[in-house]
Protein backbone atom coordinates (compact mmCIF):
# COMPACT_ATOMS: atom_id res chain seq x y z
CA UNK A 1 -11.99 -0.13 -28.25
CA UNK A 2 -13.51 0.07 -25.15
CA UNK A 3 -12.33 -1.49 -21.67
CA UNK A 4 -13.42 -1.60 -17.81
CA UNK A 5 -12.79 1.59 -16.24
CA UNK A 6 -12.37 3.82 -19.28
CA UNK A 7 -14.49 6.73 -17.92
CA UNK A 8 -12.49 6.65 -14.29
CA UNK A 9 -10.48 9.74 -13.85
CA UNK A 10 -6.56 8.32 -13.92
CA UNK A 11 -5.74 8.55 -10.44
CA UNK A 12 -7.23 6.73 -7.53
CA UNK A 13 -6.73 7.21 -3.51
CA UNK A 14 -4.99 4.27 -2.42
CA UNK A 15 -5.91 4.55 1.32
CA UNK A 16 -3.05 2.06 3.41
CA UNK A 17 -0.70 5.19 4.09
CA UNK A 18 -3.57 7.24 5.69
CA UNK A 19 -2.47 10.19 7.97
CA UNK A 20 -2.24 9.11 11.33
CA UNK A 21 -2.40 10.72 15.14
CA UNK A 22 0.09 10.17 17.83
CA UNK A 23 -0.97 7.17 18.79
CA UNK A 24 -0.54 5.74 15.64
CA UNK A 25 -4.61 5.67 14.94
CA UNK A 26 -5.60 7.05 11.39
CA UNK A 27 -6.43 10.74 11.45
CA UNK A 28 -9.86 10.40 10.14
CA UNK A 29 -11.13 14.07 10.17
CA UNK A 30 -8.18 14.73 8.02
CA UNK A 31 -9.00 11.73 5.88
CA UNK A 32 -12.28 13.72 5.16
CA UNK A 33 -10.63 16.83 3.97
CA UNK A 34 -8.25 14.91 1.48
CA UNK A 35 -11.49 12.19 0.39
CA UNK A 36 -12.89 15.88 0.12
CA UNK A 37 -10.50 17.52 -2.06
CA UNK A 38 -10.30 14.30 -4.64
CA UNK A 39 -13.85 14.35 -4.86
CA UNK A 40 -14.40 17.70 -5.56
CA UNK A 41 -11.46 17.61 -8.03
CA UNK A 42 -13.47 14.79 -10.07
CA UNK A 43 -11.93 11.64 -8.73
CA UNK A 44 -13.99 8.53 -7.82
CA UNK A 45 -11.63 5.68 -7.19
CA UNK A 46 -11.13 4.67 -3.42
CA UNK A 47 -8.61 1.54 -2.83
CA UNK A 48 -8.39 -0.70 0.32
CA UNK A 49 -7.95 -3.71 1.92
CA UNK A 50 -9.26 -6.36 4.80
CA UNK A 51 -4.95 -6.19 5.53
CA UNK A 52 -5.01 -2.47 5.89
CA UNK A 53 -5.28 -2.20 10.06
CA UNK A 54 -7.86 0.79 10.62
CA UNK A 55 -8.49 1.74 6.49
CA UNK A 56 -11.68 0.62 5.97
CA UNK A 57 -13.37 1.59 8.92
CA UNK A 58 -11.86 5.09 7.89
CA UNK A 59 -13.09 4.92 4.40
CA UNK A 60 -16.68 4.44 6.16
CA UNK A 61 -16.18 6.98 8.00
CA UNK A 62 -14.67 9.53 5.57
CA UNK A 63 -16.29 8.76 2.66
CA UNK A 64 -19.26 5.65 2.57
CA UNK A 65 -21.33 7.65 5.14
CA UNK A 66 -20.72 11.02 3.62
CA UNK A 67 -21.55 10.18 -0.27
CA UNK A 68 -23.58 9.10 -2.28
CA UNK A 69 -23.27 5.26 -3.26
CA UNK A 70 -23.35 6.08 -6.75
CA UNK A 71 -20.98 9.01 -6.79
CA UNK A 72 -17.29 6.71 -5.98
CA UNK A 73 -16.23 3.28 -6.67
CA UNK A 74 -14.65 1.46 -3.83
CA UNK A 75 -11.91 -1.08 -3.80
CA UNK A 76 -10.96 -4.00 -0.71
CA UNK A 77 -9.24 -7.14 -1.09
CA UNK A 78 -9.39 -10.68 0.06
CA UNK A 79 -5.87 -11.95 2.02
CA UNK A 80 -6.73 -15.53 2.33
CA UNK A 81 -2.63 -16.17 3.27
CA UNK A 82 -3.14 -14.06 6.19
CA UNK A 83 -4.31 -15.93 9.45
CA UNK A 84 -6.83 -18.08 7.41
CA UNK A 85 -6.80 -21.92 8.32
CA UNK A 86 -10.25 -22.52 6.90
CA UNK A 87 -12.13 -21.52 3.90
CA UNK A 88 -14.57 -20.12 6.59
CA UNK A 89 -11.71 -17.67 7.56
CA UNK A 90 -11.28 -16.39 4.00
CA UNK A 91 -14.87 -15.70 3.74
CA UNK A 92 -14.73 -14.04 6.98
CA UNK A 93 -13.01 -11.12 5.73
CA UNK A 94 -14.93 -10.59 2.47
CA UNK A 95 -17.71 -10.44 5.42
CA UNK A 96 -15.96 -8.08 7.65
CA UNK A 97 -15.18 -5.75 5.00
CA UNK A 98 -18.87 -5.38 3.80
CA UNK A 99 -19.25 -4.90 7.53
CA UNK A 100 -16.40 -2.34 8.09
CA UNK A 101 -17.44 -0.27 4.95
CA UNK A 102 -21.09 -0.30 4.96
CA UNK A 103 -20.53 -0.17 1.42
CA UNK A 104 -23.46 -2.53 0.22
CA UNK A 105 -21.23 -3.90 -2.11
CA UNK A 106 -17.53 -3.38 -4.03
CA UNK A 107 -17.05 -1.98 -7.44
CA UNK A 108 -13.96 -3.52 -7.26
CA UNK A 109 -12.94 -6.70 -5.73
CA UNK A 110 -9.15 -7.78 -5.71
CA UNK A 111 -7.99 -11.52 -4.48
CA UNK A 112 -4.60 -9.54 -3.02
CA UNK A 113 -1.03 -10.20 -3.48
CA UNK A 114 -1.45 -13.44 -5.51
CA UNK A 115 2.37 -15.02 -6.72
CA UNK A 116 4.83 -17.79 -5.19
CA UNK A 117 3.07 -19.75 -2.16
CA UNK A 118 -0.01 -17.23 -1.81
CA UNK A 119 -2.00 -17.96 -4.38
CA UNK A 120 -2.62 -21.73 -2.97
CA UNK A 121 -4.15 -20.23 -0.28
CA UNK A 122 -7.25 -18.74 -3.34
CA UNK A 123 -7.21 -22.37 -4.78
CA UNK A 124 -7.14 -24.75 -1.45
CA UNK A 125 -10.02 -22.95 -0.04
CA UNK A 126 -11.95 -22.26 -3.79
CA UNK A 127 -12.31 -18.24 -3.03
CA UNK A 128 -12.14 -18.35 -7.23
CA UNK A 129 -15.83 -19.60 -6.51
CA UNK A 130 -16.98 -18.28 -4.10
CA UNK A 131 -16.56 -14.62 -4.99
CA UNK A 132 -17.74 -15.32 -8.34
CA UNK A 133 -21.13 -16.16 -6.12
CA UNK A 134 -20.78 -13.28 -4.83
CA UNK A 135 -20.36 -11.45 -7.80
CA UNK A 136 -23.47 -12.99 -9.30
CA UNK A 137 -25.06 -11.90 -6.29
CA UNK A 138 -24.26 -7.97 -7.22
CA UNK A 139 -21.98 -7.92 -4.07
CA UNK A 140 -18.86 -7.57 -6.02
CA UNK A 141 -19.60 -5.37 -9.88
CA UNK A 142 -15.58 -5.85 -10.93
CA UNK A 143 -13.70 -9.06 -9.58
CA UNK A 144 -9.65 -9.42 -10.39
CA UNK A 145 -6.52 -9.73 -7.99
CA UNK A 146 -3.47 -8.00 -7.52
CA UNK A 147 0.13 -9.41 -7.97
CA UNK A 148 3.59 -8.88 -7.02
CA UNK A 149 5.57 -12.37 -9.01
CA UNK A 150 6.85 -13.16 -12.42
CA UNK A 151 5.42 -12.51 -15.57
CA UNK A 152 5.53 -16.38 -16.05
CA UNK A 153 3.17 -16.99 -12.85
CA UNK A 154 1.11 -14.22 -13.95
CA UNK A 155 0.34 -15.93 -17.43
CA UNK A 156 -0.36 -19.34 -15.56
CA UNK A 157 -3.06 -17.48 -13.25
CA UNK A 158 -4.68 -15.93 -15.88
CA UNK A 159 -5.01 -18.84 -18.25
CA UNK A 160 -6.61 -20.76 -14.97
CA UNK A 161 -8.89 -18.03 -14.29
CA UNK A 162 -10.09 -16.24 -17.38
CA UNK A 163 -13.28 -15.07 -16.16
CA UNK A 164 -10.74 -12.46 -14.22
CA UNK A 165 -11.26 -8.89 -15.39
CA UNK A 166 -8.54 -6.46 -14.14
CA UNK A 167 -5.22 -7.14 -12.41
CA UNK A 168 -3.61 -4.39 -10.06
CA UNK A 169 0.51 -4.24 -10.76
CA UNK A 170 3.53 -2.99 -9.05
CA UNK A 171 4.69 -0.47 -12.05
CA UNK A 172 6.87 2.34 -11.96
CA UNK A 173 9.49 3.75 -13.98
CA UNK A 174 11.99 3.08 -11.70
CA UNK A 175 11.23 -0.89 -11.64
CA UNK A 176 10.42 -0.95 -15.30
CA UNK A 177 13.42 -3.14 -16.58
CA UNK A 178 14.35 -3.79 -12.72
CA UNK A 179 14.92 -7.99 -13.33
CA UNK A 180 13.59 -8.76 -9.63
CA UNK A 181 9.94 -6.65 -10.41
CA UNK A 182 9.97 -6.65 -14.08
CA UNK A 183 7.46 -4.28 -14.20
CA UNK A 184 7.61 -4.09 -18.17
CA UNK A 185 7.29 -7.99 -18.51
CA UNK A 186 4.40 -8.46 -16.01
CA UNK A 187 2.55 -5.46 -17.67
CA UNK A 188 2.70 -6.48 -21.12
CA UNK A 189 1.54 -10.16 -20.09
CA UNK A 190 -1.74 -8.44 -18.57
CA UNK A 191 -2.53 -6.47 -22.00
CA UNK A 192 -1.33 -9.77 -23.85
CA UNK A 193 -4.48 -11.48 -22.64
CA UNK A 194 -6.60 -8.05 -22.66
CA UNK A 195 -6.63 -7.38 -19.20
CA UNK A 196 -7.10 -3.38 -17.74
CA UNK A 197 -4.37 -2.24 -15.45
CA UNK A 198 -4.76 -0.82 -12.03
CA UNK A 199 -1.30 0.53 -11.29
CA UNK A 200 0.09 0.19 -7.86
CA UNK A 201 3.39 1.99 -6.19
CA UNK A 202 3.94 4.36 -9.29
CA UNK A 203 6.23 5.99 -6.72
CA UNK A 204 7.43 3.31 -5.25
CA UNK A 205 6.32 3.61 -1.89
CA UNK A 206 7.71 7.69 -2.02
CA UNK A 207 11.02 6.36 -3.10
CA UNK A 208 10.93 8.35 -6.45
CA UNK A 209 9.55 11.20 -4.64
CA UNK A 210 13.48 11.50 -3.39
CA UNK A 211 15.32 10.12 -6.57
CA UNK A 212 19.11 10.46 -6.37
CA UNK A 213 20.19 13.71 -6.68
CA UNK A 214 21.65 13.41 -10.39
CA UNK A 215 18.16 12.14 -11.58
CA UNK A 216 16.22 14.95 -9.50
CA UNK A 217 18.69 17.71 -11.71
CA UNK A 218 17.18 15.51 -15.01
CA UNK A 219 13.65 16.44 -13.80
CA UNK A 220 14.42 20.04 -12.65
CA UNK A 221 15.97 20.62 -15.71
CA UNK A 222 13.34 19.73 -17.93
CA UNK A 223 10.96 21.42 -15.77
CA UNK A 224 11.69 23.27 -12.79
CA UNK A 225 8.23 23.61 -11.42
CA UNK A 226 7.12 20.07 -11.79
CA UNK A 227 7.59 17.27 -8.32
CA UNK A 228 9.25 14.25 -8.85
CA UNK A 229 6.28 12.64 -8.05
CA UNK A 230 4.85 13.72 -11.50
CA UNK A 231 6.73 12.50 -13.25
CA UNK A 232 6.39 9.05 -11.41
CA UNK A 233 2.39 9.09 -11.74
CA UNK A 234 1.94 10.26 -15.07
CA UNK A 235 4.53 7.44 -16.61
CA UNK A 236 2.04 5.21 -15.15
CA UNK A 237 -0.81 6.62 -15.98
CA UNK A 238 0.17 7.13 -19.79
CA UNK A 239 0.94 3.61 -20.58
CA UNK A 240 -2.27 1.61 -22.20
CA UNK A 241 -5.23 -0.17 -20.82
CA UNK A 242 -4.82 1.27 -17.39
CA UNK A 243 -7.70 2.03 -15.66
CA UNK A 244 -6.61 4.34 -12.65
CA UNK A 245 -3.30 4.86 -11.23
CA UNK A 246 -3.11 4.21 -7.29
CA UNK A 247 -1.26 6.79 -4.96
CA UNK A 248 -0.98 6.22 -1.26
CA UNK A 249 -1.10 9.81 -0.21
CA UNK A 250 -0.58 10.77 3.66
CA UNK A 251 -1.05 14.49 3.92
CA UNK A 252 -3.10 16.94 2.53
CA UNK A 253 0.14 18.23 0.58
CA UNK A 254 0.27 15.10 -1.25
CA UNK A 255 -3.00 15.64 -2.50
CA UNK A 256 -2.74 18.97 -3.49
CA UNK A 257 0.25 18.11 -5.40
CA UNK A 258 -1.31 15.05 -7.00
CA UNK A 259 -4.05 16.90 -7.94
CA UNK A 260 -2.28 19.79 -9.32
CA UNK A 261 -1.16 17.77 -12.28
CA UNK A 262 -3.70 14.52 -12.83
CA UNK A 263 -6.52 17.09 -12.50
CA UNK A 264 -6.43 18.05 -16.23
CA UNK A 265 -4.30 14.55 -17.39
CA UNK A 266 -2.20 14.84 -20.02
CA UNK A 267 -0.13 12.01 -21.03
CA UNK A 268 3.79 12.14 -21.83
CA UNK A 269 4.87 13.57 -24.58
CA UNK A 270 7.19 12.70 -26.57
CA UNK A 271 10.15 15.09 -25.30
CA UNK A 272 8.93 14.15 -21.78
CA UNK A 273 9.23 10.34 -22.74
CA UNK A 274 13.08 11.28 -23.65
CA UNK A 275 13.23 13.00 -20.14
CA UNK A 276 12.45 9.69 -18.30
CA UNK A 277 14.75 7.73 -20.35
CA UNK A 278 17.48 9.76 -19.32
CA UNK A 279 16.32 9.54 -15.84
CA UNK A 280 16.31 6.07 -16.07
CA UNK A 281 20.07 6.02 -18.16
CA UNK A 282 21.20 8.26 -15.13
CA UNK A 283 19.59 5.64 -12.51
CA UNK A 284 21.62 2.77 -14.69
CA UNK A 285 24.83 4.65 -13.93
CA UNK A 286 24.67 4.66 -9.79
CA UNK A 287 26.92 1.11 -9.28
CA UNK A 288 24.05 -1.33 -8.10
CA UNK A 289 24.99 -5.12 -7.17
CA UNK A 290 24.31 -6.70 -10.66
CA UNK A 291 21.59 -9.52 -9.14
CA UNK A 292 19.48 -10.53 -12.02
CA UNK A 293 17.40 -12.54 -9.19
CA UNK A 294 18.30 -15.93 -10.92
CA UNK A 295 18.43 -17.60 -7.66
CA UNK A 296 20.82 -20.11 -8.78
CA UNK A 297 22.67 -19.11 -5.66
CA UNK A 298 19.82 -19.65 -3.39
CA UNK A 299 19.76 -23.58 -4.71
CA UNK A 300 23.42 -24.10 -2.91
CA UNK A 301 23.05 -21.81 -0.37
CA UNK A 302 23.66 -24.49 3.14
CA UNK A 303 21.90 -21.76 5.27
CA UNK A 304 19.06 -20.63 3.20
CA UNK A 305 20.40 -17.08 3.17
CA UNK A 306 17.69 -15.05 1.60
CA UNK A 307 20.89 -13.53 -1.09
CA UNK A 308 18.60 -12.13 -4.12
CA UNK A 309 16.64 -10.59 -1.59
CA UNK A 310 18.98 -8.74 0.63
CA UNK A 311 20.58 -7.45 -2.22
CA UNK A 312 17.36 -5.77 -3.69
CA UNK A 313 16.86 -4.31 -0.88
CA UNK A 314 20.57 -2.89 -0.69
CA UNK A 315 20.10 -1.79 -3.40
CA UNK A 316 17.08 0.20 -3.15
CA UNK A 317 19.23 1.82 -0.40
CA UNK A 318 22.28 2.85 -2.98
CA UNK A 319 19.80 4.17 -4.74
CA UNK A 320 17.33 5.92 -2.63
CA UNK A 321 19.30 6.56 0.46
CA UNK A 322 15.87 5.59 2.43
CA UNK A 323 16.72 3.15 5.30
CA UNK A 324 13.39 2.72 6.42
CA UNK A 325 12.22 1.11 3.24
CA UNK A 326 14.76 -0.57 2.53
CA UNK A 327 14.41 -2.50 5.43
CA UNK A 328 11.06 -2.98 5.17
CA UNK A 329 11.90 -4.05 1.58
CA UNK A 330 14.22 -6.98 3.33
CA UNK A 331 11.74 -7.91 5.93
CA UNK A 332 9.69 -8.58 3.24
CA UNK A 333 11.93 -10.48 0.52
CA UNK A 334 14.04 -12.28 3.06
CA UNK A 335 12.30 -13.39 6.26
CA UNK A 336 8.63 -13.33 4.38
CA UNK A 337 9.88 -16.02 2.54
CA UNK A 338 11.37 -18.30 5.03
CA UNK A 339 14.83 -16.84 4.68
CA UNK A 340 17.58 -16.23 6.88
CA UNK A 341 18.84 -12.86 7.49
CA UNK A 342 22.56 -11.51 5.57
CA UNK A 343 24.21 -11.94 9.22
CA UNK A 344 23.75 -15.80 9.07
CA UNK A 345 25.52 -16.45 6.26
CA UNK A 346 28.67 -19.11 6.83
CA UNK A 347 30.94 -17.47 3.62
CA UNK A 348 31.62 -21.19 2.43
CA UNK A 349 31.37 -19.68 -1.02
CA UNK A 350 29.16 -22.26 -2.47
CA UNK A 351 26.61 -18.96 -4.17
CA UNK A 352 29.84 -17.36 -5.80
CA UNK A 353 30.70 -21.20 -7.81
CA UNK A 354 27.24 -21.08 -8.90
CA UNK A 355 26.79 -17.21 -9.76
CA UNK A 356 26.50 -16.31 -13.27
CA UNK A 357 27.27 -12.95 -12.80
CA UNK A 358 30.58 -13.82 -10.64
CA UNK A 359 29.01 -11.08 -8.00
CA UNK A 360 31.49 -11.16 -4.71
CA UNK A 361 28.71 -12.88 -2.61
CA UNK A 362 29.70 -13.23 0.51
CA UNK A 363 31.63 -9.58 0.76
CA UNK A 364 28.43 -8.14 -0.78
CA UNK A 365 26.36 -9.94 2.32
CA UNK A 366 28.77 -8.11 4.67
CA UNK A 367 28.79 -5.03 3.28
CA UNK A 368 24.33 -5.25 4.09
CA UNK A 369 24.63 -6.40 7.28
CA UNK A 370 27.11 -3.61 7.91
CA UNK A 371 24.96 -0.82 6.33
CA UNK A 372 21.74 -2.52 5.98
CA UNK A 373 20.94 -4.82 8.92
CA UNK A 374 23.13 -2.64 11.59
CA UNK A 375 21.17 -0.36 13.90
């Protein structure tokens, strides 16, 4: 059976962690020698976004004014949650990124980061219809969105909008059972209604480039020459219906190392299957805070503490030992969803009554402001 995307090489140049200069500008000339090396490799799939500050002026730059139209298929988004009071501000940026890209028009064109409050943004302002205009115009050739929610959301959005023909998922081995992504669940719900994968953070934001050191010896084991990157991308890309798997790559050795094994894909085998669920088994074993993401505490909480949050991102620092993104991780689950911070919580034990999983609540929310929140 044939689907969208069949004949695009498996890995695709996700372009929001482009290499930057000192003053924090994207490193365009360098930009050119990576868009160079995928290219010449055999690669053809370029992803940005309107919400990627600098990207697709780059991608212009680097690869719209240097190839030919026909030779690449090009990727932006529309972020109508972002800054958009009007459906004339949604529009805007569909506008802008023609504009910024010079691309004549998108092979791909992704309504981003639908899920929880964003996706009324799409329906309030009718960018369903519009960009289906658009489409019929031959300004878009492939229209779908991307999502980071539950599987249950995901199913509502795409029995509302069948006409949809892709969706772009967070999936990664790592997150594959993980009950606050549920990468498995939200993957098989796409394929259940026949939609092609683009995969998203198959290495979770460079997280499973640095897996805990008893996973790492799994990998070396197995086979000392290969990154733990690999092993990352081609889970991802081995799974069905995917049409390209998306790697943010910042340096030149990123590239070389992507391309050193997604050149000439092979998917897992079976012994290499049994490899990654040991990894996995090994990654069950480091003592996590047992959140299932029920929320059940967030629905007593007096403070609005964002709890599931905070301790998904604590988690992601037992794990990965990466500050940095686990921060970011907690910006993003706890104050980008109207949550207060660990720190602000009153311990009048209200979550731990109402817990299922009798976690210590409130000494778990000190123990992330302590290691987490403290500078």
């Amino acid at each position: 059976m044939h689907y969208l995307g069949e004949s695009i090489p498996k890995l695709g140049f996700g372009l929001m962690r482009l290499p930057q200069l000192d003053d924090k500008t994207i490193d365009v000339e360098q930009t050119k020698k990576m868009v160079d090396m995928f290219m010449e490799a055999g690669f053809t799939y370029f992803d940005t976004a309107w919400a990627y500050e600098g990207s697709e002026d780059a991608v212009r730059q680097a690869l719209v004014e240097r190839y030919p139209r026909d030779s690449f298929q090009l990727a932006t988004k529309n972020a109508a949650w972002i800054k958009c009071k009007t459906r004339e501000d949604a529009i805007a940026q569909f506008e802008t990124s023609l504009r910024k890209t010079g691309a004549g028009y998108f092979d791909f064109y992704l309504l981003h980061n639908l899920g929880e409050s964003r996706t009324k943004f799409f329906d309030d302002f009718d960018m369903w219809g519009y960009l289906a205009e658009q489409k019929a115009k031959g300004l878009i050739r492939h229209l779908g969105f991307s999502f980071h929610s539950t599987p249950e959301e995901l199913e509502e959005i795409l029995q509302k909008h069948p006409d949809m023909e892709f969706v772009q998922l967070q999936i990664n081995y790592g997150d594959w059972e993980n009950p606050s992504i549920q990468s498995r669940a939200v993957y098989e719900t796409a394929r259940k209604y026949g939609k092609p994968v683009i995969i998203m953070e198959p290495v979770k934001g460079g997280m499973l480039a640095h897996p805990p050191a008893s996973v790492e010896k799994i990998f070396k084991e197995a086979d000392p020459e290969a990154s733990n990157a690999s092993w990352a991308i081609r889970f991802a890309a081995s799974l069905d219906g995917v049409i390209t798997v998306l790697s943010g790559m910042s340096s030149v050795e990123q590239m070389e190392d992507n391309l050193s094994f997604m050149k000439d894909f092979k998917p897992l085998t079976a012994e290499e299957r049994k490899v990654l669920d040991a990894a996995r088994a090994e990654m069950d074993k480091i003592p996590l805070i047992p959140c299932t993401v029920c929320n059940y505490c967030a629905k007593v909480c007096p403070e609005n503490i964002g709890i599931s949050g905070s301790f998904t991102a604590m988690n992601y620092l037992t794990l990965y030992g990466d500050k940095k993104a686990a921060k970011g991780s907690e910006g993003w689950l706890v104050r980008g969803h109207g949550k207060k911070h660990a720190s602000d919580c009153i311990k009048c034990g209200k979550c731990e009554q109402a817990c299922p999983q009798h976690i210590a609540i409130r000494k778990e929310l000190e123990l992330v402001t302590e290691k987490l929140l403290a500078k």
